[in-house]
C-alpha atoms as a PDB file:
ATOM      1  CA  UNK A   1     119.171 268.890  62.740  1.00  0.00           C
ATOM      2  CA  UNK A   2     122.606 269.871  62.888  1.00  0.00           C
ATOM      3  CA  UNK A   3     123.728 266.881  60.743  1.00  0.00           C
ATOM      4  CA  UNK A   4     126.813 267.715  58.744  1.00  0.00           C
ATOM      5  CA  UNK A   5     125.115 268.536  55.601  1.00  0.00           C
ATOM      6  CA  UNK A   6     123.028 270.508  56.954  1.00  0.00           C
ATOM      7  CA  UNK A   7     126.341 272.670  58.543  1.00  0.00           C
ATOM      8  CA  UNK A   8     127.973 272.792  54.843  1.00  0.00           C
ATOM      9  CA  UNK A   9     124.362 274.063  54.081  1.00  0.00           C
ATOM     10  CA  UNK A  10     124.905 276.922  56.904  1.00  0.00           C
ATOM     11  CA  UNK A  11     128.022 277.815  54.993  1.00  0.00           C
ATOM     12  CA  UNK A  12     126.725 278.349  51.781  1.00  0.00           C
ATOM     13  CA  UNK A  13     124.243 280.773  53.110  1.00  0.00           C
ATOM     14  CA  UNK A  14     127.440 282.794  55.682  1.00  0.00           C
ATOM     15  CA  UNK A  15     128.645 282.683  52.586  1.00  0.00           C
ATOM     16  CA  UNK A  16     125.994 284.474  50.510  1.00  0.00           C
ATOM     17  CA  UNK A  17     125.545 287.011  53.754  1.00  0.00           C
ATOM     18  CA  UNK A  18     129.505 287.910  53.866  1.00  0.00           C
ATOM     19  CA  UNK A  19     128.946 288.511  49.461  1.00  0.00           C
ATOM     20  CA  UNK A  20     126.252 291.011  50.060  1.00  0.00           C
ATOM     21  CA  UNK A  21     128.184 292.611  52.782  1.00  0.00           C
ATOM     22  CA  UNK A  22     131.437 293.371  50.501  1.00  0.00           C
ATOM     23  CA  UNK A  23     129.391 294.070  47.376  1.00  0.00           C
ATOM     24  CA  UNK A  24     127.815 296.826  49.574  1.00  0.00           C
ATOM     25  CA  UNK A  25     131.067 298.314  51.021  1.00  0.00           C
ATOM     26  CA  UNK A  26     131.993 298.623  47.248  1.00  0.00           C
ATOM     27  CA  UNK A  27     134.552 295.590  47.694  1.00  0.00           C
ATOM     28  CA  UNK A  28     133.206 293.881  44.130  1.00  0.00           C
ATOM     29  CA  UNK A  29     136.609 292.272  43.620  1.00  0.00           C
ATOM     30  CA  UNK A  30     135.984 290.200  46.475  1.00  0.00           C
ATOM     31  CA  UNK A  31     132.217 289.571  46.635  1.00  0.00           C
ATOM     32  CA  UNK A  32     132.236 286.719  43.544  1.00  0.00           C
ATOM     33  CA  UNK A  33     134.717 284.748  44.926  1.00  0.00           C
ATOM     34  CA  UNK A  34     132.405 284.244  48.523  1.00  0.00           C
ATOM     35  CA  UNK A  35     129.778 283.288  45.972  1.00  0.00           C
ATOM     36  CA  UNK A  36     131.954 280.198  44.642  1.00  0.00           C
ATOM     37  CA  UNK A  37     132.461 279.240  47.561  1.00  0.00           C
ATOM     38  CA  UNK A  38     128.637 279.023  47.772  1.00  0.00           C
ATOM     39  CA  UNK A  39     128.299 277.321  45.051  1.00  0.00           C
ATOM     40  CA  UNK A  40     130.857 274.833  46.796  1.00  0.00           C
ATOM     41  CA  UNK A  41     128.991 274.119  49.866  1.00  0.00           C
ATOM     42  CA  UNK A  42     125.932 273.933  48.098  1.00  0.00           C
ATOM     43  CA  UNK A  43     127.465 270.925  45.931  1.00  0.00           C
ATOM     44  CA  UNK A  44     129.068 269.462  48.664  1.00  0.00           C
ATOM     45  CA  UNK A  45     125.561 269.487  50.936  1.00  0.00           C
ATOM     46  CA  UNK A  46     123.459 267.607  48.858  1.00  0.00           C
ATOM     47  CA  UNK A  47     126.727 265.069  47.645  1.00  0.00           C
ATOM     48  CA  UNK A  48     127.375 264.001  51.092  1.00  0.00           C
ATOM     49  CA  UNK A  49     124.062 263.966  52.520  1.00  0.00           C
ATOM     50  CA  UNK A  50     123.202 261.352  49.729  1.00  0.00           C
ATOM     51  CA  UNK A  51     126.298 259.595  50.349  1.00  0.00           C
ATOM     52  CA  UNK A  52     125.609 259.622  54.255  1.00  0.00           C
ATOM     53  CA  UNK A  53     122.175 258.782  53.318  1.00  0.00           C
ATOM     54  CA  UNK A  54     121.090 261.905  55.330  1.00  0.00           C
ATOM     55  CA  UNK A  55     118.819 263.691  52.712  1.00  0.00           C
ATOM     56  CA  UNK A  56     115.315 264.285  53.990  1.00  0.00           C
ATOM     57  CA  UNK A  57     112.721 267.199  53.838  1.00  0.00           C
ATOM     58  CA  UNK A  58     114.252 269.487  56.072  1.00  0.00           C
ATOM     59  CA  UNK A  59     118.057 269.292  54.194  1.00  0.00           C
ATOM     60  CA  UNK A  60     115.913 270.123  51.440  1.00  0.00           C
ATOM     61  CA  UNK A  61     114.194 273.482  52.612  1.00  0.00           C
ATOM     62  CA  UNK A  62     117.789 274.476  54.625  1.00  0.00           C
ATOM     63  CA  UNK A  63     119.110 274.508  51.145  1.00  0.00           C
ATOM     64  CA  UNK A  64     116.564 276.598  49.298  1.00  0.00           C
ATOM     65  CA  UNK A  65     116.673 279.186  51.913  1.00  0.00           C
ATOM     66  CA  UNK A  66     120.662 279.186  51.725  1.00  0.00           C
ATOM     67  CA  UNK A  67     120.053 279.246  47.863  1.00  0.00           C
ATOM     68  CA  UNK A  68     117.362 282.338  48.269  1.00  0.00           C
ATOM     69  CA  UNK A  69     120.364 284.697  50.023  1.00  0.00           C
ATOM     70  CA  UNK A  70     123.417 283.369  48.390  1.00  0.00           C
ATOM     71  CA  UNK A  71     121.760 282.796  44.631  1.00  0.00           C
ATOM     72  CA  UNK A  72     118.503 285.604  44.749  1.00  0.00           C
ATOM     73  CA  UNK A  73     119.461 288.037  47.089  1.00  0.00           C
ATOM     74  CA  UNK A  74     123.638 288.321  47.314  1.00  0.00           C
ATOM     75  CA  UNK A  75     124.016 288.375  42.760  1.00  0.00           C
ATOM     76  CA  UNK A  76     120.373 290.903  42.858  1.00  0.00           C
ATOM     77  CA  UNK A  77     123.017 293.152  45.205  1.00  0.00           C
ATOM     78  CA  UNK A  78     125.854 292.808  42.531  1.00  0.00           C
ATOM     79  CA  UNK A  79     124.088 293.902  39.660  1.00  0.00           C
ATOM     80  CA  UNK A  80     122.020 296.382  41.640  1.00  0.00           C
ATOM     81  CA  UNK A  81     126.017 298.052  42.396  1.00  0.00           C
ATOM     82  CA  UNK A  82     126.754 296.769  38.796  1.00  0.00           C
ATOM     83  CA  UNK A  83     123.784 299.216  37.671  1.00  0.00           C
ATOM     84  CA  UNK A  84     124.827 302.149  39.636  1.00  0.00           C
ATOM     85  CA  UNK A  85     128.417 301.985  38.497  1.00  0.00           C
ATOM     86  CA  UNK A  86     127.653 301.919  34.722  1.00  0.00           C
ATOM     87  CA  UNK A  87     125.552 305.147  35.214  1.00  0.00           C
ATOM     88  CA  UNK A  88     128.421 306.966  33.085  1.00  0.00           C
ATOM     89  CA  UNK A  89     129.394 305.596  29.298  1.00  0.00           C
ATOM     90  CA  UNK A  90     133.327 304.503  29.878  1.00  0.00           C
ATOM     91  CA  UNK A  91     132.811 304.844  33.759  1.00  0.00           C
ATOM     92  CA  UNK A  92     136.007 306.070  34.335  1.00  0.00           C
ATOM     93  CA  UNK A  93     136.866 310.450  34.217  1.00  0.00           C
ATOM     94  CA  UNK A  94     139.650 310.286  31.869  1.00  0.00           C
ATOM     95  CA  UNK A  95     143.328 311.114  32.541  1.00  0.00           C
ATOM     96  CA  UNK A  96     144.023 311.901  35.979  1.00  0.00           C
ATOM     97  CA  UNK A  97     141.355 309.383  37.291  1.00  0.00           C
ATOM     98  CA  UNK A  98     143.921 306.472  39.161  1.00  0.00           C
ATOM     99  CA  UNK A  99     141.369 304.985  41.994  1.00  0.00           C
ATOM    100  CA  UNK A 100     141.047 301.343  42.160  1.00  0.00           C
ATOM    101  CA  UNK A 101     138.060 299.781  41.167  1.00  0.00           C
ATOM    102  CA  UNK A 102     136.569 299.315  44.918  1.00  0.00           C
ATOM    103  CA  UNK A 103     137.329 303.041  45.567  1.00  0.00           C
ATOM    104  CA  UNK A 104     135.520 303.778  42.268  1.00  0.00           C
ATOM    105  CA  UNK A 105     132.774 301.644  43.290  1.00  0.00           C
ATOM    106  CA  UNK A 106     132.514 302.622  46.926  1.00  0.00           C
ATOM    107  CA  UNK A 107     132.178 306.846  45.667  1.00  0.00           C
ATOM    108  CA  UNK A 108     129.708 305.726  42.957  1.00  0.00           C
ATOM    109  CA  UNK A 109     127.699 303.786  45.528  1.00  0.00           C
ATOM    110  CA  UNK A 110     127.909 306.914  47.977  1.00  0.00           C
ATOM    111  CA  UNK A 111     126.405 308.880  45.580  1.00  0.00           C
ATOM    112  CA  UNK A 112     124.012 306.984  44.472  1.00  0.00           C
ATOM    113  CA  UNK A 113     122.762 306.631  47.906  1.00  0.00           C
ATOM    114  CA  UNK A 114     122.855 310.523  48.532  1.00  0.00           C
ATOM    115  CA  UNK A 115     120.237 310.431  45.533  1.00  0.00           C
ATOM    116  CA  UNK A 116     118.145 307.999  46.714  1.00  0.00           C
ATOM    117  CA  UNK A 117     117.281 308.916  50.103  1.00  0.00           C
ATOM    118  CA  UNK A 118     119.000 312.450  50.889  1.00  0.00           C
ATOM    119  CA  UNK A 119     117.922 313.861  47.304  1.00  0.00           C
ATOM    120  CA  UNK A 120     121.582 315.864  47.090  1.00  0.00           C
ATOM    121  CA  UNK A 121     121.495 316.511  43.043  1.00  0.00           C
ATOM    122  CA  UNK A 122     124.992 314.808  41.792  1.00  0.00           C
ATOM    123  CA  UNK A 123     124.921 312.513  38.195  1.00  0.00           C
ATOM    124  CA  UNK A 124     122.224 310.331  39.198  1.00  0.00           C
ATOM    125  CA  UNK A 125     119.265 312.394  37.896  1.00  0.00           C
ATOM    126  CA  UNK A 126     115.493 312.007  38.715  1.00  0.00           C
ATOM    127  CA  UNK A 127     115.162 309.183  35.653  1.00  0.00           C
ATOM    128  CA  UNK A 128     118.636 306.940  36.652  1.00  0.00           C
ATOM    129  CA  UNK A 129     118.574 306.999  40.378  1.00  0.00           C
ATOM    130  CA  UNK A 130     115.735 304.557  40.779  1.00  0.00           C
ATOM    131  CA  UNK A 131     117.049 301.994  38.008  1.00  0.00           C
ATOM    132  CA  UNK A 132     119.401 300.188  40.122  1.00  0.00           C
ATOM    133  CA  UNK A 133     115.953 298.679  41.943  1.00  0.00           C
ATOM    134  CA  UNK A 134     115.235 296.696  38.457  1.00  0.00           C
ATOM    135  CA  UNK A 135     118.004 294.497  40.095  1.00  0.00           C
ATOM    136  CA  UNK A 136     115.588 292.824  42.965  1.00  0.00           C
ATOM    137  CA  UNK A 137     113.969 291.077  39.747  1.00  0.00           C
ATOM    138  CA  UNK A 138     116.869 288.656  40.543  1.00  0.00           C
ATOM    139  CA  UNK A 139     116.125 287.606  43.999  1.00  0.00           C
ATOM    140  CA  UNK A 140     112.008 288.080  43.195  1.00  0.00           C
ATOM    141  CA  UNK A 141     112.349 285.665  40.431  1.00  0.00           C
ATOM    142  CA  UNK A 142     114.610 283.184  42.430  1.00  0.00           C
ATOM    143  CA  UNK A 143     112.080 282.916  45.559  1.00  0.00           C
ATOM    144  CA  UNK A 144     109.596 281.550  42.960  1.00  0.00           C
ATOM    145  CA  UNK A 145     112.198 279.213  41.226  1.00  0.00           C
ATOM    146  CA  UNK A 146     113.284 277.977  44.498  1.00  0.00           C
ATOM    147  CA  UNK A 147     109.744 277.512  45.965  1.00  0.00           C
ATOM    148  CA  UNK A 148     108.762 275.281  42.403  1.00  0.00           C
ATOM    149  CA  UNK A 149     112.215 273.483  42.579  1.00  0.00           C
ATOM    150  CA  UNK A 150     111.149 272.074  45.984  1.00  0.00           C
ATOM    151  CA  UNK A 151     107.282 270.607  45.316  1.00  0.00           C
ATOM    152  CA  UNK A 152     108.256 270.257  42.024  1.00  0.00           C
ATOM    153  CA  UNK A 153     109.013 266.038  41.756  1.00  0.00           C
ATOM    154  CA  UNK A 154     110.019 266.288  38.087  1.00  0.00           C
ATOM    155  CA  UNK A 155     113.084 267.973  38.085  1.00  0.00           C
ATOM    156  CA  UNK A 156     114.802 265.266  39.795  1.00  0.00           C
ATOM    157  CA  UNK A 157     117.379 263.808  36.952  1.00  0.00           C
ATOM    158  CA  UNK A 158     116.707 267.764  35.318  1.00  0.00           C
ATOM    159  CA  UNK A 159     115.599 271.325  35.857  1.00  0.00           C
ATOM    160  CA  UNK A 160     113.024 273.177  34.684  1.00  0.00           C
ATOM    161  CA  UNK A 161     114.717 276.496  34.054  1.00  0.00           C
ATOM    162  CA  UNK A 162     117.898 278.052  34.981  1.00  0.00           C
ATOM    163  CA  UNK A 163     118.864 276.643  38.203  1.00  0.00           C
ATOM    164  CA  UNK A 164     119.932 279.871  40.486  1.00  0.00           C
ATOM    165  CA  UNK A 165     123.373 279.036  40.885  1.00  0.00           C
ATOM    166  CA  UNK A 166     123.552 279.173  36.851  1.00  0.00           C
ATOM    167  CA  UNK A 167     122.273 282.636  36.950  1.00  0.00           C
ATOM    168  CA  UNK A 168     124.560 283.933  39.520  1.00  0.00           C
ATOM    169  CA  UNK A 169     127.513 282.532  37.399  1.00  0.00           C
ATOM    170  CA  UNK A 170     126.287 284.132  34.772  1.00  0.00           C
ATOM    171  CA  UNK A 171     126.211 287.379  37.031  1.00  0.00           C
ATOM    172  CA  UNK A 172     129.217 287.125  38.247  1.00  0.00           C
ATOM    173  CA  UNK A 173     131.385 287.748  34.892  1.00  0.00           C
ATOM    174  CA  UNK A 174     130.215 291.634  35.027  1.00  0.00           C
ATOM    175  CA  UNK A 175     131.925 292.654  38.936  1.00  0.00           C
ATOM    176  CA  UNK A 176     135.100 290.276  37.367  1.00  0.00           C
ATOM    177  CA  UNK A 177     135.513 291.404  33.906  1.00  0.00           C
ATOM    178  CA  UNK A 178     134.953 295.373  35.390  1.00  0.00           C
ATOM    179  CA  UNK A 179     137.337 294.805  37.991  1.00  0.00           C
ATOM    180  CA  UNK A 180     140.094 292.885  35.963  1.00  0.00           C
ATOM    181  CA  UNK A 181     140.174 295.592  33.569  1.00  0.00           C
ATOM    182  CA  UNK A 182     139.347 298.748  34.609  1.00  0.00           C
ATOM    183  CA  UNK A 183     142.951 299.709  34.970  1.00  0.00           C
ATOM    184  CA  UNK A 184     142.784 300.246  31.155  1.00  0.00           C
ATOM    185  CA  UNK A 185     139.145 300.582  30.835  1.00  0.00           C
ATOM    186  CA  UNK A 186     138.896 303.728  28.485  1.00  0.00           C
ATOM    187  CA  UNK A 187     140.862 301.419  26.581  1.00  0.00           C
ATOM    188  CA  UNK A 188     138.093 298.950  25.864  1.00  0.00           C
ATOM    189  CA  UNK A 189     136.354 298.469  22.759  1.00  0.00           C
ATOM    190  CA  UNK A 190     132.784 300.225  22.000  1.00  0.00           C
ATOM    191  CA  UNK A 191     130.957 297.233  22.288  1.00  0.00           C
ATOM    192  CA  UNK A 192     132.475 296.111  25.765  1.00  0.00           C
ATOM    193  CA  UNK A 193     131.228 300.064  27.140  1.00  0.00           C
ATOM    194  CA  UNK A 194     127.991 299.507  26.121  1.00  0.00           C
ATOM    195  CA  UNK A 195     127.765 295.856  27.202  1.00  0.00           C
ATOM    196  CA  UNK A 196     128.796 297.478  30.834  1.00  0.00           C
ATOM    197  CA  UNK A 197     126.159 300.735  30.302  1.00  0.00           C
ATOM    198  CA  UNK A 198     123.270 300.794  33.131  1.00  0.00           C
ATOM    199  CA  UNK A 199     120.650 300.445  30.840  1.00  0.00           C
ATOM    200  CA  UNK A 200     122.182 297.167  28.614  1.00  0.00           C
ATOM    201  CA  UNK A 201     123.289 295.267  32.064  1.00  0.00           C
ATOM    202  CA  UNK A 202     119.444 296.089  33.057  1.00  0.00           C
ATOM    203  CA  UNK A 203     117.521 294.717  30.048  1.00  0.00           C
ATOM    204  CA  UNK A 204     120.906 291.157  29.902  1.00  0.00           C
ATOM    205  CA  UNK A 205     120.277 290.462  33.610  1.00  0.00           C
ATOM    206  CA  UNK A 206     116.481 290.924  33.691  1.00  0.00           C
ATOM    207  CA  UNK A 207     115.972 289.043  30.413  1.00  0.00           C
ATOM    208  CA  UNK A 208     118.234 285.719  31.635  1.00  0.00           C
ATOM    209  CA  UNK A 209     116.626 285.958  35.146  1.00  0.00           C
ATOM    210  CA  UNK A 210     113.510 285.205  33.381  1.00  0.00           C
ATOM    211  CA  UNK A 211     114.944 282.142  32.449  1.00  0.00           C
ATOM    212  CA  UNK A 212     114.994 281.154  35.608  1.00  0.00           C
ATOM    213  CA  UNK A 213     110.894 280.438  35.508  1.00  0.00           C
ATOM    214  CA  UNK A 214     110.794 279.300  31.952  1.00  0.00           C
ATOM    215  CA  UNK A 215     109.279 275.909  31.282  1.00  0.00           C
ATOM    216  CA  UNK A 216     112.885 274.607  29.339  1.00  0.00           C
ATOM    217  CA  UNK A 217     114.289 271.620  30.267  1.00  0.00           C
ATOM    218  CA  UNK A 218     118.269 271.657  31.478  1.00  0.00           C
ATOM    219  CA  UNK A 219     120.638 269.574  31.964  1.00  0.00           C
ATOM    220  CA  UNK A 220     120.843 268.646  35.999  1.00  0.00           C
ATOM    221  CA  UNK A 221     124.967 267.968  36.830  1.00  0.00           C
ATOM    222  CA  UNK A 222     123.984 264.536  38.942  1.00  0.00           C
ATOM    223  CA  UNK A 223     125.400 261.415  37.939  1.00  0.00           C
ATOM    224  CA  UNK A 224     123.510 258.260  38.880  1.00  0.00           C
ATOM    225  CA  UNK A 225     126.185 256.169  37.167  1.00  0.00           C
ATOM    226  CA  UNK A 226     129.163 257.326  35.091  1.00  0.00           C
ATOM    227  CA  UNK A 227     128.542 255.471  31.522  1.00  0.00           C
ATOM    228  CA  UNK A 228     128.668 257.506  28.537  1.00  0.00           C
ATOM    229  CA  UNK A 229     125.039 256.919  27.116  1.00  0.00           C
ATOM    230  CA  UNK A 230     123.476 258.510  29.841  1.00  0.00           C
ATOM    231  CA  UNK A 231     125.827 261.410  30.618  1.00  0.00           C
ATOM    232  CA  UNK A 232     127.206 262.210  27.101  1.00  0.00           C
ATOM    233  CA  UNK A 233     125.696 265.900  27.275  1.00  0.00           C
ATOM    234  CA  UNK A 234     127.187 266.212  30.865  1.00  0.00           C
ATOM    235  CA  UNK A 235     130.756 264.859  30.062  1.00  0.00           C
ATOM    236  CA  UNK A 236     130.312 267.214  26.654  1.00  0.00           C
ATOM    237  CA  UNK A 237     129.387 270.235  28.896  1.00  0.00           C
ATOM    238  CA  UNK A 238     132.370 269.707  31.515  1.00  0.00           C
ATOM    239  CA  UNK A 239     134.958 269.296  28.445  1.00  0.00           C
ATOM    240  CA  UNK A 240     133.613 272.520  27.071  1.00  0.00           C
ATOM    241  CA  UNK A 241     133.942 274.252  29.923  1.00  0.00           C
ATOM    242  CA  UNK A 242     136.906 273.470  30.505  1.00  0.00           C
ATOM    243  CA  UNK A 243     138.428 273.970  27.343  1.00  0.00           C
ATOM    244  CA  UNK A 244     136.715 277.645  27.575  1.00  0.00           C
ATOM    245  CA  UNK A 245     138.402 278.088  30.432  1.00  0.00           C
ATOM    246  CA  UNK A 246     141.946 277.657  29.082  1.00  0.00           C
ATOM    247  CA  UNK A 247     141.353 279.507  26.224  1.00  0.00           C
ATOM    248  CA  UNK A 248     138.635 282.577  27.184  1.00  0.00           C
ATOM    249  CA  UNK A 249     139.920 282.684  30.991  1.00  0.00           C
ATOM    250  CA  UNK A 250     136.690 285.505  32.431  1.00  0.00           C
ATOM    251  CA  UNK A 251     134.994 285.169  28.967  1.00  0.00           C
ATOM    252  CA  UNK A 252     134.901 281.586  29.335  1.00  0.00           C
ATOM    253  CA  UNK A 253     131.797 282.036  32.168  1.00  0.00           C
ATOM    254  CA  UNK A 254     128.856 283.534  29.701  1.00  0.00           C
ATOM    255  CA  UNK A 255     130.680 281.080  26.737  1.00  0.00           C
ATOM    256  CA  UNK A 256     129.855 278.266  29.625  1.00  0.00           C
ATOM    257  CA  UNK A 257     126.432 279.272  30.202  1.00  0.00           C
ATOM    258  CA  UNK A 258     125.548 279.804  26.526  1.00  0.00           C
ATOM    259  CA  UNK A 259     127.088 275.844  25.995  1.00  0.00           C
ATOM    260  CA  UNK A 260     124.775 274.759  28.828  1.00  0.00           C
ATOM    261  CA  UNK A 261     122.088 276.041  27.623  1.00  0.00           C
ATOM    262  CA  UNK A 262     122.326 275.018  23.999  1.00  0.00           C
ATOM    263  CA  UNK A 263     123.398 271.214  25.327  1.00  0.00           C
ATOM    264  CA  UNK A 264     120.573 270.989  27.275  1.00  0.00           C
ATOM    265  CA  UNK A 265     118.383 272.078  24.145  1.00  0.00           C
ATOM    266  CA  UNK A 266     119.865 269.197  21.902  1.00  0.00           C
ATOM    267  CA  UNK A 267     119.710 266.847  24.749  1.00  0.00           C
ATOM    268  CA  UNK A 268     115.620 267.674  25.459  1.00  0.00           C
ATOM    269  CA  UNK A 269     115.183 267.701  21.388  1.00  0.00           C
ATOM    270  CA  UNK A 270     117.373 264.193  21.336  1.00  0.00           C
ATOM    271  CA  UNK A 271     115.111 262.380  24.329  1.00  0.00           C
ATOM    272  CA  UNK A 272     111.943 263.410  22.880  1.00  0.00           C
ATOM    273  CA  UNK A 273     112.892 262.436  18.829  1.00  0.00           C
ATOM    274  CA  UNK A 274     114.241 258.998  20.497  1.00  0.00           C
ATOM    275  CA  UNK A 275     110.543 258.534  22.312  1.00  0.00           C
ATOM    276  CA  UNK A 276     108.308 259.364  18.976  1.00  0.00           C
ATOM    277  CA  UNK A 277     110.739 256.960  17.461  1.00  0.00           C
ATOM    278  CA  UNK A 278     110.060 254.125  20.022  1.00  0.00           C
END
């Protein structure tokens, strides 16, 4: 039971636990990066177990419970804080306004919880103060992807819709980008504002989470060999990436979704034009 796996599995989801936990004290600077390192244990679990040749049934529900916290639950928390601190257009009081972003955070989230369950009348009106639940779409959605992933035998070489940790990346760029620039973030253009107002990082996050369920094949990152006929749309999506990387640095994360997406499109158009052909 306690193979070593199924430990790296047991840090995935402390990981996911200790996200939620900072995202709540306001500390969304910090939060993302305990979600990579998610993301890191759960690569490492399922590489070594099938390189131990320990993968079995019960690896393989440890993991999609891990998954359910650290991909559904911890990224729902982030854009449910996400939500409440892009309640005002620009966010940030002009001027004399020199908090950090985790103070900023922390007295939005204060507030917003005053609202919610004291009723003391602040900026969060009767109409805004219950948006911020939309959020729990994320881990709602995710339960079900994870549940199908598991009895599902054909996504074994692919997935069937956005794997979690995909949407969580994906998630991730908004507590980033807002905390990278808020410094100068009356500064921003118009169309960064309204990318970051309630109501647009509502309708983006719901909308991709829905991806999650759809019935489109994706490209699965597992390598049964390393030749270039099989894995051209993998090696294509890691160059990408990385080249993103280098050149977008924090823009380079939806640029990498958007690539994986659209690879895995060609590559599902591609098989099924090469099997009418033979």
């Amino acid at each position: 039971m306690f193979s070593f796996p199924n430990i790296l599995t047991g840090m995935n989801l402390i990981c996911g636990i200790a996200s939620i936990l900072a995202t709540l004290a306001g500390r969304i600077d910090l939060s993302p990066f305990f979600l990579f390192a998610a993301m890191g244990f759960d690569f490492l679990d399922g590489f070594i177990a099938r390189k131990l040749n320990k993968s079995g049934p019960m690896g393989k529900q440890l993991d999609s419970l891990a998954d359910m916290v650290s991909f559904g639950l911890a990224p729902g928390i982030i854009v449910m804080v996400m939500i409440i601190v892009g309640v005002h257009d620009g966010l940030i009081p002009p001027h004399d306004y020199n908090y950090e972003s985790t103070s900023y955070t922390w007295f939005q989230i204060q507030a917003w919880m005053q609202a919610i369950f004291y009723n003391v009348p602040n900026h969060f009106d009767a109409t805004i103060k219950y948006l911020p639940f939309v959020a729990l779409i994320i881990p709602f959605l995710a339960m079900f992807r994870l549940a199908k992933f598991n009895i599902d035998e054909n996504q074994s070489d692919q997935f069937i819709g956005v794997p979690t940790p995909l949407n969580t990346l994906f998630i991730l760029f908004l507590p980033l980008f807002f905390c990278t620039k808020f410094p100068a973030w009356n500064n921003q253009d118009s169309w960064v504002l309204l990318l970051f107002n309630c109501y647009s990082i509502t309708l983006i996050t719901g909308l991709f989470s829905l991806l999650m369920i759809a019935k489109v094949p994706l490209i699965a990152l597992k390598f049964k060999n390393f030749g270039w006929t099989d894995n051209k749309f993998r090696y294509l999506l890691l160059l990408f990436a990385l080249i993103s990387f280098i050149l977008f640095y924090l823009w380079s994360i939806p640029i990498i979704v958007f690539l994986y997406i659209m690879l895995s499109l060609i590559e599902n158009r591609q098989k099924k034009t090469n099997e009418i052909q033979s």
